[in-house]
N, C-alpha and C. Protein backbone atom coordinates (compact mmCIF):
# COMPACT_ATOMS: atom_id res chain seq x y z
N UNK A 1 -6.86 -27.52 46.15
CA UNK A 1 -6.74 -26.08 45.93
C UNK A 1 -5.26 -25.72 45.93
N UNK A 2 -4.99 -25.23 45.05
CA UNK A 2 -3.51 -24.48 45.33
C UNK A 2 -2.97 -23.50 45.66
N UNK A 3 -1.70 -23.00 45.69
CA UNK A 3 -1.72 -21.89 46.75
C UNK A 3 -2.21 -20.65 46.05
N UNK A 4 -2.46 -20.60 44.93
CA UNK A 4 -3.16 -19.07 44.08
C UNK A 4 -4.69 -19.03 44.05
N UNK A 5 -4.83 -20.00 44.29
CA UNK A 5 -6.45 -20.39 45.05
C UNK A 5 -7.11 -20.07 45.91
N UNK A 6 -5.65 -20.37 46.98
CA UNK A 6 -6.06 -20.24 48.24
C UNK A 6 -5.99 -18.75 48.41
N UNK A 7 -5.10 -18.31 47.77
CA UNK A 7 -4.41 -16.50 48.20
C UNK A 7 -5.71 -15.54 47.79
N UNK A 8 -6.38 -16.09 46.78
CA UNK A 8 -7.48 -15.45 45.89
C UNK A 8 -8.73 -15.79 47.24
N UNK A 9 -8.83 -16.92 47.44
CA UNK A 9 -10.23 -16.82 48.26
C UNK A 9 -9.99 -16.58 49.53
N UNK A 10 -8.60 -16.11 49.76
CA UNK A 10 -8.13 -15.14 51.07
C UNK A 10 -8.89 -13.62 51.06
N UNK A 11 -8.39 -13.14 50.11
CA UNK A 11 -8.91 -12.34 49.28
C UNK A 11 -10.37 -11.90 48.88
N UNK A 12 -11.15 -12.82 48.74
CA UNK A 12 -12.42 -12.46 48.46
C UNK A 12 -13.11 -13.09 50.05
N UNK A 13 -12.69 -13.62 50.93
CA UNK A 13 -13.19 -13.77 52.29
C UNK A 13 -13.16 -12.67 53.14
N UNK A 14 -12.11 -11.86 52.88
CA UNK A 14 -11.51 -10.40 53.87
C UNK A 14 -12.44 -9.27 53.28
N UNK A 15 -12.59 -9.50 51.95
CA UNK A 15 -13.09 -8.30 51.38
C UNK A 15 -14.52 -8.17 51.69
N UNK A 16 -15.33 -9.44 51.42
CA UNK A 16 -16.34 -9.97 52.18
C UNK A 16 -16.55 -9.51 53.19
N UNK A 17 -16.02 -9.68 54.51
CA UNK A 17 -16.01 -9.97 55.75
C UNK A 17 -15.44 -8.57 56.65
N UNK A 18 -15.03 -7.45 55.52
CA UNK A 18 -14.69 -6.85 55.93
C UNK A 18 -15.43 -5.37 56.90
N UNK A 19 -15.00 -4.43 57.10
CA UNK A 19 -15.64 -3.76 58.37
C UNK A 19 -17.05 -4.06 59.60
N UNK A 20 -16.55 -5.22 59.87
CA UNK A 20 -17.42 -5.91 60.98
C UNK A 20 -18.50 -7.08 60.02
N UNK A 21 -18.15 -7.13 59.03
CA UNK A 21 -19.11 -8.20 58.25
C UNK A 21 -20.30 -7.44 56.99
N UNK A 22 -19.86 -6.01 57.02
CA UNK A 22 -20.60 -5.26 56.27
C UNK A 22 -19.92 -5.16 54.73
N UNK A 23 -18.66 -6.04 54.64
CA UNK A 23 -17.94 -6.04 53.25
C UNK A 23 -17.93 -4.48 53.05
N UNK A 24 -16.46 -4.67 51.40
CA UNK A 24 -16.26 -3.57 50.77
C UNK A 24 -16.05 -4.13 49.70
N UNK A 25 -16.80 -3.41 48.42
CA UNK A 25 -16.75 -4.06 47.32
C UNK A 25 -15.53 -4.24 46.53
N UNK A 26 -15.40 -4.93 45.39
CA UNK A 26 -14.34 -4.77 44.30
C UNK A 26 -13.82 -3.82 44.26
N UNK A 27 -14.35 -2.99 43.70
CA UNK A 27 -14.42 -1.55 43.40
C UNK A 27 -13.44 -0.05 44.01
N UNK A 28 -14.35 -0.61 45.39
CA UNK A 28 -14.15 0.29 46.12
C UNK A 28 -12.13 -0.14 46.88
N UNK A 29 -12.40 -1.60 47.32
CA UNK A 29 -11.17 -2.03 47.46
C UNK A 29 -9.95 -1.74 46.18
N UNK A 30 -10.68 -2.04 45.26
CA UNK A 30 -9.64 -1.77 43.82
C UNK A 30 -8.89 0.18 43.81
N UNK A 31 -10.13 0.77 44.07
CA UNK A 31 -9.78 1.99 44.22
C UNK A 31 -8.62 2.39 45.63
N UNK A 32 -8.70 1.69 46.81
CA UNK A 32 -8.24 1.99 48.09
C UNK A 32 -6.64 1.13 47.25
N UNK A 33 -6.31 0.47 46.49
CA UNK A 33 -5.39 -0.29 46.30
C UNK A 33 -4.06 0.33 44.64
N UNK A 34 -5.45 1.22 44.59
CA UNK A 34 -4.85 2.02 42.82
C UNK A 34 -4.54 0.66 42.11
N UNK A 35 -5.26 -0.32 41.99
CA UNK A 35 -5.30 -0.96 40.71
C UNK A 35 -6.71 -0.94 40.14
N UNK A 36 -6.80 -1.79 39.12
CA UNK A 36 -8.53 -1.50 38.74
C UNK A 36 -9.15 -2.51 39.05
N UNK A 37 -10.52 -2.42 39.11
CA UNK A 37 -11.22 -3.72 39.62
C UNK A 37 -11.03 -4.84 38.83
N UNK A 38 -11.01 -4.51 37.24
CA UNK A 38 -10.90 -6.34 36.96
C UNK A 38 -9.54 -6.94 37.62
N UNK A 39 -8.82 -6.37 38.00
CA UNK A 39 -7.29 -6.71 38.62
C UNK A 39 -7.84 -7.43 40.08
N UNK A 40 -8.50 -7.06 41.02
CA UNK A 40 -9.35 -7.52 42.01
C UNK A 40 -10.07 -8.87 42.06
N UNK A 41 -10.64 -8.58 41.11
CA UNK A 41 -11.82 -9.81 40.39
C UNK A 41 -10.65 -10.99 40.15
N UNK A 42 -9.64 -10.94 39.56
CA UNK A 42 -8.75 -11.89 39.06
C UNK A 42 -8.12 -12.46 39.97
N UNK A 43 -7.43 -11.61 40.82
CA UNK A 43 -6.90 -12.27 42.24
C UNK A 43 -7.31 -13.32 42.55
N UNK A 44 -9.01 -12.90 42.76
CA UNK A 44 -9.93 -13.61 43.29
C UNK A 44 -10.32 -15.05 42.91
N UNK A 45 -10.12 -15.31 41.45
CA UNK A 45 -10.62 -16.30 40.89
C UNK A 45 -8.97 -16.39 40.28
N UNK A 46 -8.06 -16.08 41.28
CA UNK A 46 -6.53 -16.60 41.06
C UNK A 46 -6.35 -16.94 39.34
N UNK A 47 -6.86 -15.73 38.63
CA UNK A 47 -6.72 -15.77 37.16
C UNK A 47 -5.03 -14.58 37.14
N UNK A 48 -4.89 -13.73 38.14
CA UNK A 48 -4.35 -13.18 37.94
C UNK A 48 -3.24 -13.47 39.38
N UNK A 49 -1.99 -13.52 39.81
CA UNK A 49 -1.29 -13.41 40.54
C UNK A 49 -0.61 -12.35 41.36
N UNK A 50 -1.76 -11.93 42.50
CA UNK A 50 -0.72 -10.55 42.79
C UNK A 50 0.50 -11.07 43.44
N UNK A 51 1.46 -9.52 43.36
CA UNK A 51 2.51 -9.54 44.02
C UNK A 51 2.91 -9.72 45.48
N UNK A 52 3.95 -9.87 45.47
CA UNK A 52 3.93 -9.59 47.47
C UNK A 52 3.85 -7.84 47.62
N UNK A 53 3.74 -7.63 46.63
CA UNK A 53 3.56 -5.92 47.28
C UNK A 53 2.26 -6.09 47.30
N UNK A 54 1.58 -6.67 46.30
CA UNK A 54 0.00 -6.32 46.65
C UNK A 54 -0.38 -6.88 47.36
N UNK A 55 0.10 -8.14 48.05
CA UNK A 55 -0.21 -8.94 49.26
C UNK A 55 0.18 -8.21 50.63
N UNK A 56 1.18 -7.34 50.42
CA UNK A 56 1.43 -6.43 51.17
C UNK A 56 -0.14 -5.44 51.97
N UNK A 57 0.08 -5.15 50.49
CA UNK A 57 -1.27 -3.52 50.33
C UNK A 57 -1.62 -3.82 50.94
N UNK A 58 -2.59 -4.80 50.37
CA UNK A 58 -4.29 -5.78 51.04
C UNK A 58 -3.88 -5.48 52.71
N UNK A 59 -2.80 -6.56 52.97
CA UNK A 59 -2.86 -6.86 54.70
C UNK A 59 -2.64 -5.39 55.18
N UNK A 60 -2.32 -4.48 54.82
CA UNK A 60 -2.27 -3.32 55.33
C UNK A 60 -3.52 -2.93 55.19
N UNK A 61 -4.22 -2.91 54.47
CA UNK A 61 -5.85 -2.59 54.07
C UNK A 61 -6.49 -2.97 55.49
N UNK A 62 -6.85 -4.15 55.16
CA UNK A 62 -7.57 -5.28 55.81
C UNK A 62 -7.19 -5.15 57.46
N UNK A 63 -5.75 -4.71 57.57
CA UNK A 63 -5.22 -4.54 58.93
C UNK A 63 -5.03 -6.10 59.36
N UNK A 64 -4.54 -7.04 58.92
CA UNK A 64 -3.66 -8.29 58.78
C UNK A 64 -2.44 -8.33 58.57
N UNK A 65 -2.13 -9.71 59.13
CA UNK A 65 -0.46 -9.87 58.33
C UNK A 65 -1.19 -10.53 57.26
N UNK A 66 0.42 -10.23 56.51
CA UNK A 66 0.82 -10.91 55.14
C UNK A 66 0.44 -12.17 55.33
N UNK A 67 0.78 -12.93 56.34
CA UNK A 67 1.06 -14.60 56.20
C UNK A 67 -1.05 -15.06 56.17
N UNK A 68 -1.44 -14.28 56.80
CA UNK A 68 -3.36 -14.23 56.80
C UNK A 68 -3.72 -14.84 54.78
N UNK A 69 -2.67 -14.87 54.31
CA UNK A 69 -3.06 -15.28 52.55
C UNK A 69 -2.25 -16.48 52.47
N UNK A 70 -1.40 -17.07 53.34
CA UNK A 70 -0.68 -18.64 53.22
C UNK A 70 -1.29 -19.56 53.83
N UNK A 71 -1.93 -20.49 53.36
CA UNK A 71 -2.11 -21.79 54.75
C UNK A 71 -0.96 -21.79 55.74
N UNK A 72 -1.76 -22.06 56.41
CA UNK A 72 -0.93 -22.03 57.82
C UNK A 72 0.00 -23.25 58.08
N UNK A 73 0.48 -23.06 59.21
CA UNK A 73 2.26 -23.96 59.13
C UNK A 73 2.20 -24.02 60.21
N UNK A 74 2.68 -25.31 60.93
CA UNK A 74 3.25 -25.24 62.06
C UNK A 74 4.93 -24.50 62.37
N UNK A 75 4.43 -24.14 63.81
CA UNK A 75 6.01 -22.91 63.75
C UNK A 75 6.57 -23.91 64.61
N UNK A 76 8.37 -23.15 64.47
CA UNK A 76 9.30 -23.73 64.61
C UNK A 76 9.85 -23.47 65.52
N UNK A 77 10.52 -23.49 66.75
CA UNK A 77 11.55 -22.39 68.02
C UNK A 77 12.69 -22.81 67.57
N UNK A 78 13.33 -21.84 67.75
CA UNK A 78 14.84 -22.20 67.96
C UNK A 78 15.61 -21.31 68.56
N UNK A 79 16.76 -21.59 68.64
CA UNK A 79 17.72 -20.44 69.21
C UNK A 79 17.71 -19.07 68.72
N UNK A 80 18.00 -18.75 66.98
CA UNK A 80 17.98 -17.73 66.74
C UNK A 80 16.88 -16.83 66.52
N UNK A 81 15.80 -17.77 66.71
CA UNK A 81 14.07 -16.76 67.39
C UNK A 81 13.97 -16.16 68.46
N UNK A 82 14.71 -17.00 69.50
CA UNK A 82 14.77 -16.72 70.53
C UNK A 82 15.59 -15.45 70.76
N UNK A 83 16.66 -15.77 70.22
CA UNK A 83 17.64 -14.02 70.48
C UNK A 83 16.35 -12.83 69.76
N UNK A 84 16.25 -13.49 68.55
CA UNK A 84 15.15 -11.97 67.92
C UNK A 84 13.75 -11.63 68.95
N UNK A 85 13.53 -12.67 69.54
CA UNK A 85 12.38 -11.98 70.81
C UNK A 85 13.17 -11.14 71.33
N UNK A 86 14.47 -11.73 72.50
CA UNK A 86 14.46 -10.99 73.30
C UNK A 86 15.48 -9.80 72.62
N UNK A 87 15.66 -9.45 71.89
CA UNK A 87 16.50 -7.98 71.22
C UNK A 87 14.62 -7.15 71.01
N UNK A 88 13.77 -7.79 70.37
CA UNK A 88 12.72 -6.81 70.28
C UNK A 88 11.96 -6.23 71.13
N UNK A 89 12.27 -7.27 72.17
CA UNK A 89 11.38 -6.13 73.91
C UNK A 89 12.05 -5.15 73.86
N UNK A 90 13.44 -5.06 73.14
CA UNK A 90 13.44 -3.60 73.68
C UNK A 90 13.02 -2.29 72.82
N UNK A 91 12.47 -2.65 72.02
CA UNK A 91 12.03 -1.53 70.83
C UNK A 91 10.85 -1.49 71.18
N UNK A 92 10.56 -0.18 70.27
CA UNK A 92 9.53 0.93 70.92
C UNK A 92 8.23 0.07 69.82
N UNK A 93 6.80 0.22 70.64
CA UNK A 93 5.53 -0.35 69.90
C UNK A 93 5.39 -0.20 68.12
N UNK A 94 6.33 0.73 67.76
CA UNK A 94 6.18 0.97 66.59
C UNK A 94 6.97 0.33 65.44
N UNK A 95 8.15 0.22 65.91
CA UNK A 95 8.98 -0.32 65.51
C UNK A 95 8.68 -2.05 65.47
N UNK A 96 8.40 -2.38 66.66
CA UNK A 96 7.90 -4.02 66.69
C UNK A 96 6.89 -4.37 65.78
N UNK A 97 5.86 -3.70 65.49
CA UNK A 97 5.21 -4.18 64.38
C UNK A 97 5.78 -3.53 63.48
N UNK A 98 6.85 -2.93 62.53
CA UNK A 98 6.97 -3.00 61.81
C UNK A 98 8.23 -4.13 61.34
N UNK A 99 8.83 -4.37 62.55
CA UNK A 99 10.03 -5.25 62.42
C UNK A 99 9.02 -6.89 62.10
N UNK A 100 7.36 -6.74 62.88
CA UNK A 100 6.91 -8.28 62.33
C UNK A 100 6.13 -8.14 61.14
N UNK A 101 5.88 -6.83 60.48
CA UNK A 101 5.62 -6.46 59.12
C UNK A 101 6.54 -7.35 58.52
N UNK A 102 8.21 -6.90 58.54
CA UNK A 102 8.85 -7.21 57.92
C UNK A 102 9.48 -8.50 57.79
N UNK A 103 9.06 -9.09 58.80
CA UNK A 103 9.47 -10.45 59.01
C UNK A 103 7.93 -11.75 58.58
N UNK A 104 7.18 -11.16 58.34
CA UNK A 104 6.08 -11.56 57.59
C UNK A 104 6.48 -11.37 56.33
N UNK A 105 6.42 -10.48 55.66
CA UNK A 105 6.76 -10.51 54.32
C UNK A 105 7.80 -10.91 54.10
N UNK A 106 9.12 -11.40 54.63
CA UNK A 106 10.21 -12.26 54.30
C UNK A 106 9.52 -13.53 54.38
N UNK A 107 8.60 -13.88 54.92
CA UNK A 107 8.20 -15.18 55.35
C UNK A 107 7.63 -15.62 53.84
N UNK A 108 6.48 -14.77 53.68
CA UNK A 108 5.48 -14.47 52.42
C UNK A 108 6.41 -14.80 50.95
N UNK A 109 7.34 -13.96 51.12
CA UNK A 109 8.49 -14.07 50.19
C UNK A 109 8.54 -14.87 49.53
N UNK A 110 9.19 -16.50 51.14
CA UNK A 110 9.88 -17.60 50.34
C UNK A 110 8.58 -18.67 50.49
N UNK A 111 7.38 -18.36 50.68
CA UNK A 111 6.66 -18.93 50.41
C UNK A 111 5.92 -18.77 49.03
N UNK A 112 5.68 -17.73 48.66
CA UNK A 112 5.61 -17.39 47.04
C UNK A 112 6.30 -17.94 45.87
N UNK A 113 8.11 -18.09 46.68
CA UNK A 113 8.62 -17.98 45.19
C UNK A 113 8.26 -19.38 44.20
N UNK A 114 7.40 -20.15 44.55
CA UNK A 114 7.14 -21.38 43.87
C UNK A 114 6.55 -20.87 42.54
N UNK A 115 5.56 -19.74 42.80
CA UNK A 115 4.78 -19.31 41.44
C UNK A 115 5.37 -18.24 41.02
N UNK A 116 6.28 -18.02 40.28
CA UNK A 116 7.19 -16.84 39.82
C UNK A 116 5.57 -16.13 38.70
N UNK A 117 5.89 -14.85 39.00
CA UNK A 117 4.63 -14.60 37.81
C UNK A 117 5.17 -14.14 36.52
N UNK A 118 4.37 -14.62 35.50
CA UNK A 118 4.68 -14.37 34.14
C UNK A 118 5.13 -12.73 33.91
N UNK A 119 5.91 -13.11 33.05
CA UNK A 119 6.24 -11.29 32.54
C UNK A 119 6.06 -10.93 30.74
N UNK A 120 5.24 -9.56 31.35
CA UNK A 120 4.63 -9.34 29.92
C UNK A 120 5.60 -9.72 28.84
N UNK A 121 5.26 -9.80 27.93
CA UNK A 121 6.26 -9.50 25.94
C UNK A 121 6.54 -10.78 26.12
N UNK A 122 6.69 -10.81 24.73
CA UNK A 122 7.38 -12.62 23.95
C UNK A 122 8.39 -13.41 24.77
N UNK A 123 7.67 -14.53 24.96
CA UNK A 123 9.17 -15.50 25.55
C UNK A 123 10.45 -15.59 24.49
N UNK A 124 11.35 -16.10 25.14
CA UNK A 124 12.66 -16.23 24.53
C UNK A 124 12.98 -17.47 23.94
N UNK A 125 13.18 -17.27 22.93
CA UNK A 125 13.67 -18.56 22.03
C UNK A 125 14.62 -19.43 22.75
N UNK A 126 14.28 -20.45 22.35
CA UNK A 126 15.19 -21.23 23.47
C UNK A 126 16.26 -22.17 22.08
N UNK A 127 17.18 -21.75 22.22
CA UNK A 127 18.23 -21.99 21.30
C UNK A 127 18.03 -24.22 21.05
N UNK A 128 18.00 -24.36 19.77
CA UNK A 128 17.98 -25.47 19.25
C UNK A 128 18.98 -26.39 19.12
């Protein structure tokens, strides 16, 4: 499986599984997300590649992190983790999850950039 595989049947497991196991459809998720459902559907069957913003959305949806759509990794310690713990005890509950919002989606980031996604209109001639 690869990782647009995996991100897609992230995707259709949460949506599934979602408000206590009672799911939310395509649809309805497509609507909570302002894209349209076949955009949903595609994710799903990783025909289509969302963004890290829409990987964003979702985990905000779903009430997940971002990284909940990467296979998982063993983590790393080091020194400069260590200073970023202890500087974040001192910020306020709100701020801390958004500082590990944001440090999830940096994560998400450079784990993505392997599949750059296509961009609409004609490729470029590639000089002869």
């Amino acid at each position: 499986m690869n990782l647009f595989e995996y991100v897609g049947q992230r995707i259709k497991d949460l949506r599934a599984n979602y408000s206590e196991g009672e799911g939310v459809s395509q649809e309805a998720l497509a609507n909570a997300l302002e894209v349209s459902t076949n955009t949903v559907s595609r994710w799903e069957t990783a025909t289509y590649r969302p963004t890290l913003e829409d990987l964003d959305k979702l985990a905000r949806f779903f009430g997940k992190s971002i990284l909940e759509f990467f296979p998982p990794e063993e983590a790393q310690a080091n020194d400069q983790l260590a200073a970023l713990l202890r500087a974040a005890k001192q910020l306020a509950p709100d701020d801390i999850d958004e500082l590990r919002r944001y440090a999830e989606f940096r994560r998400a980031r450079s784990l993505y950039r392997g599949g750059a996604r296509p961009r609409p209109g004609r490729k470029k001639r590639q000089p002869t």
